[in-house]
Protein backbone atom coordinates (compact mmCIF):
# COMPACT_ATOMS: atom_id res chain seq x y z
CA UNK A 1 -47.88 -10.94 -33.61
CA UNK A 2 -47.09 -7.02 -33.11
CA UNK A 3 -47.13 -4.80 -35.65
CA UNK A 4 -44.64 -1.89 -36.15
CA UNK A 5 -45.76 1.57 -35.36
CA UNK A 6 -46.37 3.65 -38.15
CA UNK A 7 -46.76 7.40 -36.98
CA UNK A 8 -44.56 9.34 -35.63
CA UNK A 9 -46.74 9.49 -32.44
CA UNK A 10 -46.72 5.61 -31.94
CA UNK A 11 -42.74 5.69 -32.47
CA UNK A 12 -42.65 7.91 -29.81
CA UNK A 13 -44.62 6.19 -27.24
CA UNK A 14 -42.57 3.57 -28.01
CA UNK A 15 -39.22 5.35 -27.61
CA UNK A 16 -40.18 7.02 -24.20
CA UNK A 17 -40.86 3.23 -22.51
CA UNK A 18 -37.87 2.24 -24.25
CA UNK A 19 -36.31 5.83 -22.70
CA UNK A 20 -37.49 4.98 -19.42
CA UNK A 21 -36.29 1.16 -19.40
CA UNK A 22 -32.68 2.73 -20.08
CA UNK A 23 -32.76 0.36 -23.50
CA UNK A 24 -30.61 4.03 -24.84
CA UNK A 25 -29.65 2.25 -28.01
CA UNK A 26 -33.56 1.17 -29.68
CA UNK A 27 -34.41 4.25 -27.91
CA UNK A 28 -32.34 6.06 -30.09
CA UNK A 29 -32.88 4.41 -33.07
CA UNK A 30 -36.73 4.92 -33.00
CA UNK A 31 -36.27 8.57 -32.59
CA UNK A 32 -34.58 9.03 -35.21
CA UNK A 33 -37.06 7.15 -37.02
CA UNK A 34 -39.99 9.36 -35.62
CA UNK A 35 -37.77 12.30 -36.60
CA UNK A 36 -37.90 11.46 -40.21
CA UNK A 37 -41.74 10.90 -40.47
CA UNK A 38 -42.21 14.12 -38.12
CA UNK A 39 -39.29 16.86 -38.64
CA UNK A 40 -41.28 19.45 -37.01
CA UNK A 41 -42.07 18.05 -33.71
CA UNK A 42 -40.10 19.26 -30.66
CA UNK A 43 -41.48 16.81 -28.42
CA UNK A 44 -39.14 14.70 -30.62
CA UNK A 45 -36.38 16.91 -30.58
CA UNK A 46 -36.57 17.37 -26.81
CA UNK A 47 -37.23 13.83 -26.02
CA UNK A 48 -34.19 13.02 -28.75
CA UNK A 49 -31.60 15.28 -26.48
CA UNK A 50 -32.33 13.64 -23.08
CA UNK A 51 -31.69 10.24 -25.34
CA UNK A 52 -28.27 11.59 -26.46
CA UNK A 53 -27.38 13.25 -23.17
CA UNK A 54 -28.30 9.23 -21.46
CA UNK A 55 -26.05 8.20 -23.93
CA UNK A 56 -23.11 10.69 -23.26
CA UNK A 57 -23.35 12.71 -26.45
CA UNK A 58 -23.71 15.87 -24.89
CA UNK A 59 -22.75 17.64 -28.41
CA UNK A 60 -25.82 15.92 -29.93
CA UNK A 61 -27.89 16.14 -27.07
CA UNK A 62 -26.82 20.17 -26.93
CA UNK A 63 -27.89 20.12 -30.95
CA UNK A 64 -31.14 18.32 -30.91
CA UNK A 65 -32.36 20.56 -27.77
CA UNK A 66 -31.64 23.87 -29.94
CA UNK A 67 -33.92 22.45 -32.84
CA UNK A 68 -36.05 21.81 -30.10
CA UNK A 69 -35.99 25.71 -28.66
CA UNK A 70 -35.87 26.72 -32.52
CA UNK A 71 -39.05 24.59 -32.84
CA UNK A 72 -41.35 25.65 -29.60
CA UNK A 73 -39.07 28.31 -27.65
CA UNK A 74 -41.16 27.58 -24.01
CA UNK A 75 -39.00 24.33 -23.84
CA UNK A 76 -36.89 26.66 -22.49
CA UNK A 77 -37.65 27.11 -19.38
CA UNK A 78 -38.99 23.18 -19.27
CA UNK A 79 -35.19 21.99 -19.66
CA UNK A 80 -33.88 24.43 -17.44
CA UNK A 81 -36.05 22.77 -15.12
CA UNK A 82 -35.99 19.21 -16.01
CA UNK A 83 -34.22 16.88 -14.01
CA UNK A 84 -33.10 15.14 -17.06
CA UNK A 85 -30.28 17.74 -17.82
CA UNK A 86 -28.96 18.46 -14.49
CA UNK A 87 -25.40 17.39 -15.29
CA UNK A 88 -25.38 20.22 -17.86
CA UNK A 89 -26.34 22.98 -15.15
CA UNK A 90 -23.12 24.30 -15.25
CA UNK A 91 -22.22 23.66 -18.88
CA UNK A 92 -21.79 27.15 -20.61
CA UNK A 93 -23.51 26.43 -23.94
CA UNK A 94 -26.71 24.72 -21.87
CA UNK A 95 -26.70 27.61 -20.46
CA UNK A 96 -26.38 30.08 -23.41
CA UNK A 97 -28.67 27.70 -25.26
CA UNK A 98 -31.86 28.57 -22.57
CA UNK A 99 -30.58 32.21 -22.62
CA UNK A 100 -29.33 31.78 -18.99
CA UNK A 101 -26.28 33.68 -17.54
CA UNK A 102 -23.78 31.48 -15.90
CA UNK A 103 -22.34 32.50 -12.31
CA UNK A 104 -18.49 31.63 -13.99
CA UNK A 105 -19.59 34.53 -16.71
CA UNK A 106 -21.00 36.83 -13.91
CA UNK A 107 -17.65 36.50 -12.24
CA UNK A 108 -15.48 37.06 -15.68
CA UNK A 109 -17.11 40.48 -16.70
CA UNK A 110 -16.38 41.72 -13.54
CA UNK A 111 -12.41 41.55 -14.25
């Protein structure tokens, strides 16, 4: 018999397998429970938005990385970098959200 996790930290070793077996949906669904026994974690957070972004939710995904960035600001420059959110490279509030100056807004201010 297995027992059910109990800390946040067990919930989310058990949502990154789950994350990395592209199971999105219990993935998901265990963050969020990890997110109510932990609020203040932005492992969660961070670990939460590559979920959503998986998922398509790029609103959420956008939402959860801020508290994230709120949470520990160096995960800045660790999502800027991370694999996990290069479809969002060129998406203006990804951008604006890691305090990075897109090449589109370069070329506007010069009009």
């Amino acid at each position: 018999a297995t027992s059910t996790p109990e800390t946040a930290i067990s919930l989310y070793y058990q949502c990154v397998f789950a994350l990395n077996k592209f199971v999105l949906k219990a993935s998901r669904s265990i963050f969020e429970r990890a997110l109510r026994l932990n609020p203040h974690d932005p492992h969660l957070f961070y670990s939460m938005a590559v979920t959503l972004l998986q998922s398509g939710l790029i609103d959420e995904c956008l939402a959860h990385l801020e508290q994230c960035i709120q949470l520990q600001p160096r995960f800045r420059s660790h999502a800027l970098n991370d694999s996990d959110f290069t479809e969002l490279r060129e998406n203006r509030q990804f951008l604006a959200l890691l305090g990075v100056t897109s090449p589109f807004d370069r070329l506007e201010s010069r009009k």
